[in-house]
N, C-alpha and C. Protein backbone atom coordinates (compact mmCIF):
# COMPACT_ATOMS: atom_id res chain seq x y z
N UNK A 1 -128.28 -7.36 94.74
CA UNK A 1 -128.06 -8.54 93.95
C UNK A 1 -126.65 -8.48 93.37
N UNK A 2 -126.33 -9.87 93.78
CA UNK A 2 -124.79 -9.73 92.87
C UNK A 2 -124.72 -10.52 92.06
N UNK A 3 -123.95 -10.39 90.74
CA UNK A 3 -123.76 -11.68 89.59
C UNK A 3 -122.09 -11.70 89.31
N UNK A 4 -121.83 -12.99 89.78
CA UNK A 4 -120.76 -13.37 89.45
C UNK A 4 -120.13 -14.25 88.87
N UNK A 5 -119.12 -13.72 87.83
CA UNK A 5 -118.96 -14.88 86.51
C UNK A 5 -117.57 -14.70 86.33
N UNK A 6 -117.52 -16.55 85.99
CA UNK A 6 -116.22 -17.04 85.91
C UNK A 6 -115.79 -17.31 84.59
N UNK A 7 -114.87 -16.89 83.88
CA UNK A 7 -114.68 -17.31 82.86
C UNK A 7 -113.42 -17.78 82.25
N UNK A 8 -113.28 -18.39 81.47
CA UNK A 8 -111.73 -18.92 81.21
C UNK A 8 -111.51 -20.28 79.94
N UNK A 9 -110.73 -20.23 79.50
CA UNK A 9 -110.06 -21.23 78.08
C UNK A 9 -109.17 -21.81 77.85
N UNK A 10 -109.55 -22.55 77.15
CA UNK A 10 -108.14 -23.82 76.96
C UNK A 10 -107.70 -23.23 75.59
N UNK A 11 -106.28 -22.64 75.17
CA UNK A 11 -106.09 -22.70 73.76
C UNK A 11 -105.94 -23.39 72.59
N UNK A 12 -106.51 -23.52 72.15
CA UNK A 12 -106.01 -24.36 70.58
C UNK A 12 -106.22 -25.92 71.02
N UNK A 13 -107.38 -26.11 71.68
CA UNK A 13 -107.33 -27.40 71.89
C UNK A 13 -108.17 -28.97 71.27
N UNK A 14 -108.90 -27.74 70.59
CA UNK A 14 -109.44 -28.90 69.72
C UNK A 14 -108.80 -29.36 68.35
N UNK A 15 -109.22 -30.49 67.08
CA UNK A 15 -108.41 -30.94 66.51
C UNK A 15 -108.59 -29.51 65.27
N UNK A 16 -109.71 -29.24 65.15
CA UNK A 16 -109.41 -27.35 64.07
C UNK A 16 -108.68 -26.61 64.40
N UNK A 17 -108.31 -26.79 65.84
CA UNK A 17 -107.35 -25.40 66.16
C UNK A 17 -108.27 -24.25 66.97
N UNK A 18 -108.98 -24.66 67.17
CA UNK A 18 -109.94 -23.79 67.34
C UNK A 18 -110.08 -24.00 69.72
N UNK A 19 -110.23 -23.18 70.02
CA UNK A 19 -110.30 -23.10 71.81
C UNK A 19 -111.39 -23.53 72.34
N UNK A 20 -111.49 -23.71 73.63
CA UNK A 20 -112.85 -23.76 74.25
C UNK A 20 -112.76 -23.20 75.53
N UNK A 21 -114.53 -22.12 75.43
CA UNK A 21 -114.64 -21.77 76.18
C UNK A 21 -115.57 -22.12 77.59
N UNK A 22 -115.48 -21.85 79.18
CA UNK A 22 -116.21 -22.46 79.78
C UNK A 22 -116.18 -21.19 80.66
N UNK A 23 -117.29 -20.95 81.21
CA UNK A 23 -117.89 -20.29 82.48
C UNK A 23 -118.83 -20.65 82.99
N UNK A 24 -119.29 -20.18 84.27
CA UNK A 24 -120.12 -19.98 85.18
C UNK A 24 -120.60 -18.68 85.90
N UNK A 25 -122.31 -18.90 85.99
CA UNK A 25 -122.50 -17.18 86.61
C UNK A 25 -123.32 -17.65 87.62
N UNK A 26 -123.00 -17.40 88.46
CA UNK A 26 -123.91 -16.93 89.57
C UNK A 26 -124.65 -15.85 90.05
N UNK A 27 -125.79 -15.73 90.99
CA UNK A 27 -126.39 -14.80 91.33
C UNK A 27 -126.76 -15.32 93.07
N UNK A 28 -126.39 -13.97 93.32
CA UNK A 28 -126.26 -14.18 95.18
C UNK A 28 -125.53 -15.24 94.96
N UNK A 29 -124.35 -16.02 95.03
CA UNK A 29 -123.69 -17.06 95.56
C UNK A 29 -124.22 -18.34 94.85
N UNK A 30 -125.08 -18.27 94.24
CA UNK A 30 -126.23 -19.28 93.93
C UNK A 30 -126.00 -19.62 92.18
N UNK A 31 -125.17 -20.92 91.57
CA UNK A 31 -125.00 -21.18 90.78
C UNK A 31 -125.90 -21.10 89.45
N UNK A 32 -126.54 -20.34 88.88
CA UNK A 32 -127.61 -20.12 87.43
C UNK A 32 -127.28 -20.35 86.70
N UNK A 33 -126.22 -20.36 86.22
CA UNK A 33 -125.70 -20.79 84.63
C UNK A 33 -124.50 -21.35 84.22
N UNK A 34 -124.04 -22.33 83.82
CA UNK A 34 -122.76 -22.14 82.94
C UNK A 34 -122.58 -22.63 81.44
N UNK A 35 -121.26 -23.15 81.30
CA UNK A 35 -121.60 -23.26 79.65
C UNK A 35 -120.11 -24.11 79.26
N UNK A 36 -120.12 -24.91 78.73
CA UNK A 36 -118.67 -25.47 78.28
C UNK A 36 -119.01 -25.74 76.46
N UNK A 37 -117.90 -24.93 75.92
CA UNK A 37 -117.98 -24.98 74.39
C UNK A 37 -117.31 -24.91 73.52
N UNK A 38 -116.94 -25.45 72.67
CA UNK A 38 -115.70 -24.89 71.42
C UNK A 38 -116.24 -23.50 70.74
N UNK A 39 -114.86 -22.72 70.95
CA UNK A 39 -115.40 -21.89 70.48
C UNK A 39 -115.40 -21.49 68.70
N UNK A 40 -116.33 -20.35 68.21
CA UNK A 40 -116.68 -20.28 67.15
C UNK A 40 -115.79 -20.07 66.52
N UNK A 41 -114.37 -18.78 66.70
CA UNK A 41 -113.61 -18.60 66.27
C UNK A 41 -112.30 -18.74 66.52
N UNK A 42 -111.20 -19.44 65.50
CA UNK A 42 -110.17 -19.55 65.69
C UNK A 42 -109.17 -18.36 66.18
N UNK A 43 -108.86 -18.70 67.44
CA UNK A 43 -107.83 -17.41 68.06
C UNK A 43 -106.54 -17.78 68.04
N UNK A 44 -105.44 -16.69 68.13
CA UNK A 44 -103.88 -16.76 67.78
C UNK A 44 -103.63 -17.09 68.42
N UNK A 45 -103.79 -16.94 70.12
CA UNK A 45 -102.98 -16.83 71.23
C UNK A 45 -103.85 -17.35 72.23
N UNK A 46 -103.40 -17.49 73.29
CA UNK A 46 -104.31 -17.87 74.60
C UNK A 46 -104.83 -16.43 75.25
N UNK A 47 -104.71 -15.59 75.07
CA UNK A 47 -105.39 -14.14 75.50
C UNK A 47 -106.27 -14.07 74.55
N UNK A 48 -106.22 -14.35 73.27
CA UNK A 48 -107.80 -14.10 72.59
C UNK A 48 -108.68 -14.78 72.96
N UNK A 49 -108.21 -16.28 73.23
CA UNK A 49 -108.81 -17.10 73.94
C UNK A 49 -109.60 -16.94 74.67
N UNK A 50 -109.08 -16.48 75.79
CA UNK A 50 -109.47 -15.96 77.21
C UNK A 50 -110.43 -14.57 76.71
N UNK A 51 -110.10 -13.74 76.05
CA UNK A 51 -111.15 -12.63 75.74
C UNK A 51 -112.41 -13.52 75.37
N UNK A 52 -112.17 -13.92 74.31
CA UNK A 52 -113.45 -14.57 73.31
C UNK A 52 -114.57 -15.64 74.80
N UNK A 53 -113.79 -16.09 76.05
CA UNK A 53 -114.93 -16.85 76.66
C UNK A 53 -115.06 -15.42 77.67
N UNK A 54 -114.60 -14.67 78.06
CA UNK A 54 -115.04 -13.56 78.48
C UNK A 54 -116.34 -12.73 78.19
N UNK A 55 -115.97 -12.76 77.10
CA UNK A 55 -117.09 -12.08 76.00
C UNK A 55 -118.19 -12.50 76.46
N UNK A 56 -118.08 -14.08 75.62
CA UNK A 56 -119.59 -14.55 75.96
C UNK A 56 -120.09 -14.69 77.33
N UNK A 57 -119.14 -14.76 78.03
CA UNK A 57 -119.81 -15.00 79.57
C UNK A 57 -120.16 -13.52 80.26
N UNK A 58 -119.61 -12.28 79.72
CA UNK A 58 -120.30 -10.92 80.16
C UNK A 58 -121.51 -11.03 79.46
N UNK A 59 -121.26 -11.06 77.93
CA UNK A 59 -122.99 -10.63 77.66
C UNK A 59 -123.75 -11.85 78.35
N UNK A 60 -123.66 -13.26 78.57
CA UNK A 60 -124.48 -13.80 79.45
C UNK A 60 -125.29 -13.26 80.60
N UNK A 61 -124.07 -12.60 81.31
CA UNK A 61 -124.25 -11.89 82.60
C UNK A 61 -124.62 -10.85 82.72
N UNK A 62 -124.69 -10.09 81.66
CA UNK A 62 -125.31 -8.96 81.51
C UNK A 62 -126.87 -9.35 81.13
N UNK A 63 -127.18 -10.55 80.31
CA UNK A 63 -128.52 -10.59 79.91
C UNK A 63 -129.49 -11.06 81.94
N UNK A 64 -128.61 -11.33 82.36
CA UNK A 64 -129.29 -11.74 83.66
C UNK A 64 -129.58 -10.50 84.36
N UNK A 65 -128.50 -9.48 84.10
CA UNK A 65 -128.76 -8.09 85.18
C UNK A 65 -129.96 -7.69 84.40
N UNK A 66 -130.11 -7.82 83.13
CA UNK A 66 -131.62 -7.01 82.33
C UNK A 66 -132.65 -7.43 82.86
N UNK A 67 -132.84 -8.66 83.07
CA UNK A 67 -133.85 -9.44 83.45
C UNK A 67 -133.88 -9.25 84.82
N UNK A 68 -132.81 -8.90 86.03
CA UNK A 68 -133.39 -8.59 87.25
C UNK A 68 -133.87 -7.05 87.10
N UNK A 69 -133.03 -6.26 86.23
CA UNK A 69 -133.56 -4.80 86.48
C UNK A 69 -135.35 -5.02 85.86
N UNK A 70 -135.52 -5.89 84.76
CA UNK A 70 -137.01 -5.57 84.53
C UNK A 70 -138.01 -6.06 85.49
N UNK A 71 -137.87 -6.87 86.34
CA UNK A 71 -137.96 -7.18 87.36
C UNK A 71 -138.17 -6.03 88.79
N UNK A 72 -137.55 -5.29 88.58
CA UNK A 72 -137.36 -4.14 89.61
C UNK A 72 -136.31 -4.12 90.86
N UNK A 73 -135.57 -5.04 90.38
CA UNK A 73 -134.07 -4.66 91.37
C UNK A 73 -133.40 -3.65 90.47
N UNK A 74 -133.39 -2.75 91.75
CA UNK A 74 -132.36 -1.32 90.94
C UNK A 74 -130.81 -1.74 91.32
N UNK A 75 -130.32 -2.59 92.51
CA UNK A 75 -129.16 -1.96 92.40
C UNK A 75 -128.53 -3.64 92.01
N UNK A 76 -127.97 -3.37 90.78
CA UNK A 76 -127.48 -5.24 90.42
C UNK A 76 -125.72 -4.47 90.18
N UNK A 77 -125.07 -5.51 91.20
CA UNK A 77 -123.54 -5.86 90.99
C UNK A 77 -122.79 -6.37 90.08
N UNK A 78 -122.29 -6.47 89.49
CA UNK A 78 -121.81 -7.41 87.56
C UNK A 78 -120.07 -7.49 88.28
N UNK A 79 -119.83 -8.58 88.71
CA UNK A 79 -118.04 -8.95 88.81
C UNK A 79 -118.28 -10.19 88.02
N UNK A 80 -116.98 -9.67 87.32
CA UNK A 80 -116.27 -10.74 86.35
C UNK A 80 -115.13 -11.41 86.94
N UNK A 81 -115.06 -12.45 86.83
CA UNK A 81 -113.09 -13.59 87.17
C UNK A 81 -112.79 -14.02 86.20
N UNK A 82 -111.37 -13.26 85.74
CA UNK A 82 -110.49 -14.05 84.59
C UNK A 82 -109.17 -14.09 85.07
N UNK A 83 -108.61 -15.30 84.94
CA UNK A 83 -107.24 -15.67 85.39
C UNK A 83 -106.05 -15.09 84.23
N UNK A 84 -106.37 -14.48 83.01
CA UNK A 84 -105.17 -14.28 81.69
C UNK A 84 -105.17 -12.34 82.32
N UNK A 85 -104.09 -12.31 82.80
CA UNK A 85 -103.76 -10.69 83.02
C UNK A 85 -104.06 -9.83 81.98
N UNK A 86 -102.98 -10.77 80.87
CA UNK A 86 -103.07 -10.11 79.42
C UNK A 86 -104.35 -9.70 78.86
N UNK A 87 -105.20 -10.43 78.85
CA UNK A 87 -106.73 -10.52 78.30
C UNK A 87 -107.37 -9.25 79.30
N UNK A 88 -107.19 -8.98 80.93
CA UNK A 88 -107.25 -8.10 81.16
C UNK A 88 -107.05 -6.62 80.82
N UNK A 89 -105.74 -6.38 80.63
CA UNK A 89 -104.86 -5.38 80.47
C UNK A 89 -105.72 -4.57 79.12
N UNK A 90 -105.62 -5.77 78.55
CA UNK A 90 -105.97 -5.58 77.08
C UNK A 90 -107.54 -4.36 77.10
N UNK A 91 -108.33 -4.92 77.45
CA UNK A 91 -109.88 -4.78 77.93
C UNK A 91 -109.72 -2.77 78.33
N UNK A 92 -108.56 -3.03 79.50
CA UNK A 92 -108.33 -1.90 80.28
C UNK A 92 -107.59 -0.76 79.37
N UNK A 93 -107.15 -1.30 78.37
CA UNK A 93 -106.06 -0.10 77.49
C UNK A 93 -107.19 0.26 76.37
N UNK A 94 -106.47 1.66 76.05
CA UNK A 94 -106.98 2.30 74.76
C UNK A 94 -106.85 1.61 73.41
N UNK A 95 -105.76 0.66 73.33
CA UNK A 95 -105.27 0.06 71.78
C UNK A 95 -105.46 -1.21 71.96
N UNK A 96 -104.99 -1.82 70.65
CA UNK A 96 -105.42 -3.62 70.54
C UNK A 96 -103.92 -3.48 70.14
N UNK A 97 -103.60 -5.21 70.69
CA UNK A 97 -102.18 -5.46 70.22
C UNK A 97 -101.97 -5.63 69.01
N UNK A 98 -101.37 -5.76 68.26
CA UNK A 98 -100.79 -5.94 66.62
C UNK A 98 -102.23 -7.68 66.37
N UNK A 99 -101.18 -8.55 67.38
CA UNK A 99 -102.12 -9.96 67.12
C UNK A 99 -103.55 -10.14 67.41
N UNK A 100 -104.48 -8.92 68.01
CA UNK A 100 -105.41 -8.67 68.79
C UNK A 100 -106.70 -8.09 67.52
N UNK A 101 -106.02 -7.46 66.48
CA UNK A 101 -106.65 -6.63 65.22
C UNK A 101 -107.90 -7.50 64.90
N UNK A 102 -107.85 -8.68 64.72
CA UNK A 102 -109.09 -9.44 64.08
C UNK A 102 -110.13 -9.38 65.21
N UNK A 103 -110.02 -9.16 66.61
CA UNK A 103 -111.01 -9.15 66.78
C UNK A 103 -111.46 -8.14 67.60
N UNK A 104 -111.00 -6.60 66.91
CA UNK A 104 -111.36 -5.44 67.13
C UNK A 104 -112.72 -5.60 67.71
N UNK A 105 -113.87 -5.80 66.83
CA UNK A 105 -115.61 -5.45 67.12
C UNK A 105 -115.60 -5.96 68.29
N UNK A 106 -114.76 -6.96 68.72
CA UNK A 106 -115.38 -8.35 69.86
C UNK A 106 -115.12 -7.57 70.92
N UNK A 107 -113.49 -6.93 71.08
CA UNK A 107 -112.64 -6.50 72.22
C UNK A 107 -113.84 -5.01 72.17
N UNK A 108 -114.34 -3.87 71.17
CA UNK A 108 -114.68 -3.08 71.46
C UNK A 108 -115.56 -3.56 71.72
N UNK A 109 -116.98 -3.98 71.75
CA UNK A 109 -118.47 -4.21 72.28
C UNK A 109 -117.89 -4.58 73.65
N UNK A 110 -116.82 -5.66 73.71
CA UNK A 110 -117.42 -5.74 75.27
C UNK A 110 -116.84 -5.13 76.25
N UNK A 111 -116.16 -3.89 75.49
CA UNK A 111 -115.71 -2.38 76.57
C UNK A 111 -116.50 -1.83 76.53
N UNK A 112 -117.67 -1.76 76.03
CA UNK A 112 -118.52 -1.10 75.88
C UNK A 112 -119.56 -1.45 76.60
N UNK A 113 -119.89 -2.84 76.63
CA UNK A 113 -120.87 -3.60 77.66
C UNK A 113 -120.24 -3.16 79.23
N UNK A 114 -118.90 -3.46 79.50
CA UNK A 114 -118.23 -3.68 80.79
C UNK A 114 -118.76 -2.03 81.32
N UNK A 115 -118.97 -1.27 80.40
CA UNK A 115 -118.88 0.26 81.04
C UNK A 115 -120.45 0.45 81.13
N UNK A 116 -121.28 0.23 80.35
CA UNK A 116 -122.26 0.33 80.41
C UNK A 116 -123.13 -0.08 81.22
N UNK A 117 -122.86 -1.54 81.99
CA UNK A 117 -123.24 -2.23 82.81
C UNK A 117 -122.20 -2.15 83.93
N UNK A 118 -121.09 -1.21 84.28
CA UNK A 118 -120.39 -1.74 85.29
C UNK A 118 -119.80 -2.84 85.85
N UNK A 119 -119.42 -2.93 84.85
CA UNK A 119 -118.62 -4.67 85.45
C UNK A 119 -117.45 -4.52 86.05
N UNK A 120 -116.79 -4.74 86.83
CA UNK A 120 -115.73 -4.87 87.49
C UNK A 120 -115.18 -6.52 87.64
N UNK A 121 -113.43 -5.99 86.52
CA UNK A 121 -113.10 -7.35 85.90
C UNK A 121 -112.06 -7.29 87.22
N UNK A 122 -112.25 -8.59 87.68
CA UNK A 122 -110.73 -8.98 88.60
C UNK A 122 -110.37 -10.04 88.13
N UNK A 123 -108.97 -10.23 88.49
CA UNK A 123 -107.84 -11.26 88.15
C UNK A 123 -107.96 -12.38 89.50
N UNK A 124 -108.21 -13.07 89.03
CA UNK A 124 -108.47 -14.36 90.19
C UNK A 124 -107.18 -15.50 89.89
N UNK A 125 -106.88 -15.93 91.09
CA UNK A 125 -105.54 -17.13 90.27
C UNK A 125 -105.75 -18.00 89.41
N UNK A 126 -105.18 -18.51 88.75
CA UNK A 126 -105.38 -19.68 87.92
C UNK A 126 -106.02 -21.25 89.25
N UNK A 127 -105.26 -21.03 89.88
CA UNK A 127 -105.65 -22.39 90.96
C UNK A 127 -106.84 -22.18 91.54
N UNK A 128 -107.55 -21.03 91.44
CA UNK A 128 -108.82 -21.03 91.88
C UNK A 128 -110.09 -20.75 91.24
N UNK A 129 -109.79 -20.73 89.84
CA UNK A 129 -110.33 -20.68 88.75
C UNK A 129 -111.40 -21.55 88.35
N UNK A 130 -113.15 -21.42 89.05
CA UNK A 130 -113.69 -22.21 88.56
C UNK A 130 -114.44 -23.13 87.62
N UNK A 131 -114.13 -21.79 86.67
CA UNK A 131 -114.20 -22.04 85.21
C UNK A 131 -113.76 -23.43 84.46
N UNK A 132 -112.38 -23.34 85.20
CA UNK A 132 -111.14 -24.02 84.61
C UNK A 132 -111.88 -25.78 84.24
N UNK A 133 -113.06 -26.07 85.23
CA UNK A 133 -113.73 -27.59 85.17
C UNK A 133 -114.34 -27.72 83.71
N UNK A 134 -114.58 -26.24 83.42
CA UNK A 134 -115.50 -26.43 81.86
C UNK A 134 -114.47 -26.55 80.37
N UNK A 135 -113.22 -26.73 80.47
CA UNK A 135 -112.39 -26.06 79.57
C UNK A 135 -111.41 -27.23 79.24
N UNK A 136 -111.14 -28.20 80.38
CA UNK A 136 -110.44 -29.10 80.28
C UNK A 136 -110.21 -29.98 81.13
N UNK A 137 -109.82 -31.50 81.17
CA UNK A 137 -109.91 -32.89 82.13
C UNK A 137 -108.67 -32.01 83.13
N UNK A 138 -109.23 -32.51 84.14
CA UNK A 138 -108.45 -31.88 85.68
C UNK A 138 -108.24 -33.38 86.23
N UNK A 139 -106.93 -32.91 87.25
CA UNK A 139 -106.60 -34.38 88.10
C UNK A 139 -107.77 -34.62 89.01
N UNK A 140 -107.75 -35.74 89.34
CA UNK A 140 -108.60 -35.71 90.37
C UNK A 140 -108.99 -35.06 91.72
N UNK A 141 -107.81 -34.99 92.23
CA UNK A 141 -108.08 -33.63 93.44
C UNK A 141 -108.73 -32.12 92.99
N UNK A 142 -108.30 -31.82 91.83
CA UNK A 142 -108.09 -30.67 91.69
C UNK A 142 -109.85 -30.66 91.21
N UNK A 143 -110.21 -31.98 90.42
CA UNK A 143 -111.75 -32.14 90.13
C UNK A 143 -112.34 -31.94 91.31
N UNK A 144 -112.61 -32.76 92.16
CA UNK A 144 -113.24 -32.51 93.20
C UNK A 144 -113.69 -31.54 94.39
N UNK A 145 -111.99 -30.71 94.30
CA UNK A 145 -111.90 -29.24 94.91
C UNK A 145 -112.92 -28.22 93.66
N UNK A 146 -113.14 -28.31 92.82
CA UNK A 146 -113.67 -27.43 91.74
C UNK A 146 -115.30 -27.70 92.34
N UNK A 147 -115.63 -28.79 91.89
CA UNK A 147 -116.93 -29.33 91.76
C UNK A 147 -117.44 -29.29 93.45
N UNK A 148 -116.48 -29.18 94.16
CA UNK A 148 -117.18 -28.35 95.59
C UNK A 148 -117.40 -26.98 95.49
N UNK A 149 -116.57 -26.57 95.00
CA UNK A 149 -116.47 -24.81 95.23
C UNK A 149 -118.20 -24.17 93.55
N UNK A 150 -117.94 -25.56 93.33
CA UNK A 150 -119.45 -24.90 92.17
C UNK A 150 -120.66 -25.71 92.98
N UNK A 151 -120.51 -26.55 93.50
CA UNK A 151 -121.61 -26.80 94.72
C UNK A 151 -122.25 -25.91 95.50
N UNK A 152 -120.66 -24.99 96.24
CA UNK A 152 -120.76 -24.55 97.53
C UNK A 152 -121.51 -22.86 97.13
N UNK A 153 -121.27 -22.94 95.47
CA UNK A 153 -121.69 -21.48 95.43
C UNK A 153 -120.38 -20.50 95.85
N UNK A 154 -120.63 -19.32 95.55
CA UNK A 154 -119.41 -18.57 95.65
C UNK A 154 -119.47 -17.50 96.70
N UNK A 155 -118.61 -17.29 97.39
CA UNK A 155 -118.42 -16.29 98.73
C UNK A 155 -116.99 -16.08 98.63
N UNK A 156 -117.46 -14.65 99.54
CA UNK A 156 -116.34 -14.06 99.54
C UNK A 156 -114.74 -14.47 100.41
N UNK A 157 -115.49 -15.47 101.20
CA UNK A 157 -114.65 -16.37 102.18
C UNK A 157 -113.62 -17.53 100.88
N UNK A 158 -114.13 -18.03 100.08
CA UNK A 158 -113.83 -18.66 99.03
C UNK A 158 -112.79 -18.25 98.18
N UNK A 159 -112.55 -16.54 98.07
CA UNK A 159 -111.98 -15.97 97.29
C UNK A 159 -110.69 -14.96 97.81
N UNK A 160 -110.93 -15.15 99.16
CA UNK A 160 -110.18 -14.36 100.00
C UNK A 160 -108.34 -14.54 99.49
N UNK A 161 -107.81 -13.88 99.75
CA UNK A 161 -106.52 -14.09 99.19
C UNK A 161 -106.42 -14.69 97.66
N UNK A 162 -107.09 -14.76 97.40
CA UNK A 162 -106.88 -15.26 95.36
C UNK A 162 -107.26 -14.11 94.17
N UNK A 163 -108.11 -12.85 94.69
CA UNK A 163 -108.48 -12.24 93.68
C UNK A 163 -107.83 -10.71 94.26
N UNK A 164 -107.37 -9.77 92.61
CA UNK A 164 -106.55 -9.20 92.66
C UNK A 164 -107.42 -8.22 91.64
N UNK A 165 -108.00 -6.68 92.68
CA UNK A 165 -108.59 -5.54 91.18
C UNK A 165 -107.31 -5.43 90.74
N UNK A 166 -108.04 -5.21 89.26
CA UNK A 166 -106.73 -4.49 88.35
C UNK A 166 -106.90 -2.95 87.92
């Protein structure tokens, strides 16, 4: 079983100041969940941003691997897609940046989830980002190319040349 989740944010885009976050998770290829939302807390930058819909979209995805393991699938896959490097990097290093401090608990739990559950975070492009439909108005091509590729379900044919381990 594989679960794969997209996640990603618009900064500072509502009128509080405040971001929104949007993802999608799949399981086997097969669209189960997503979510488009303002988020709760006001972030500095567009990398907190991007952490903060991360967040919620791992523990999402993690609550789905619980529920297949109680179930009795032993071997469940957990890949994550985030297009902000930074928000990566971040995840992957020992320290928080200076602007990163407020949301110490957030950035540690979900290094802690990512290890615990094995998640393997890759960097996917921004242009193929299917998140990106939940977060903010897209041109029209670019709508329609999205809203196929969350139709079509996700494969690895889909992703070929766009995603990058870090």
């Amino acid at each position: 079983m594989t679960i794969d989740i997209y996640a990603d944010a618009s900064f500072a885009t509502h009128v509080d100041s405040k971001s929104h976050t949007g993802y999608s998770i799949y399981l086997n290829g097969n669209l189960i969940k997503y979510r488009s939302a303002k988020q709760k807390l006001v972030t500095t930058s567009s990398t907190e941003a991007e952490l903060a819909s991360l967040y919620d979209a791992v523990i999402a995805g993690c609550e789905v691997s619980t529920i297949l393991r109680e179930l009795g699938y032993k071997s469940v896959t957990i890949r994550a897609f985030q297009d902000n490097k930074s928000a990566i990097e971040i995840l992957k290093s020992d320290h928080l940046t200076k602007n990163g401090r407020h949301m110490r608990v957030k950035i540690e739990y979900l290094r802690e989830i990512i290890t615990q559950y094995k998640v393997c975070i890759f960097h996917l492009s921004t242009d193929r980002m299917i998140a990106d439909i939940f977060t903010k108005p897209l041109g029209g091509s670019k709508f329609q190319e999205f809203t196929q590729l969350l139709l079509q379900g996700t494969t690895s044919a889909n992703l070929r040349g766009c995603v990058e381990s870090i």
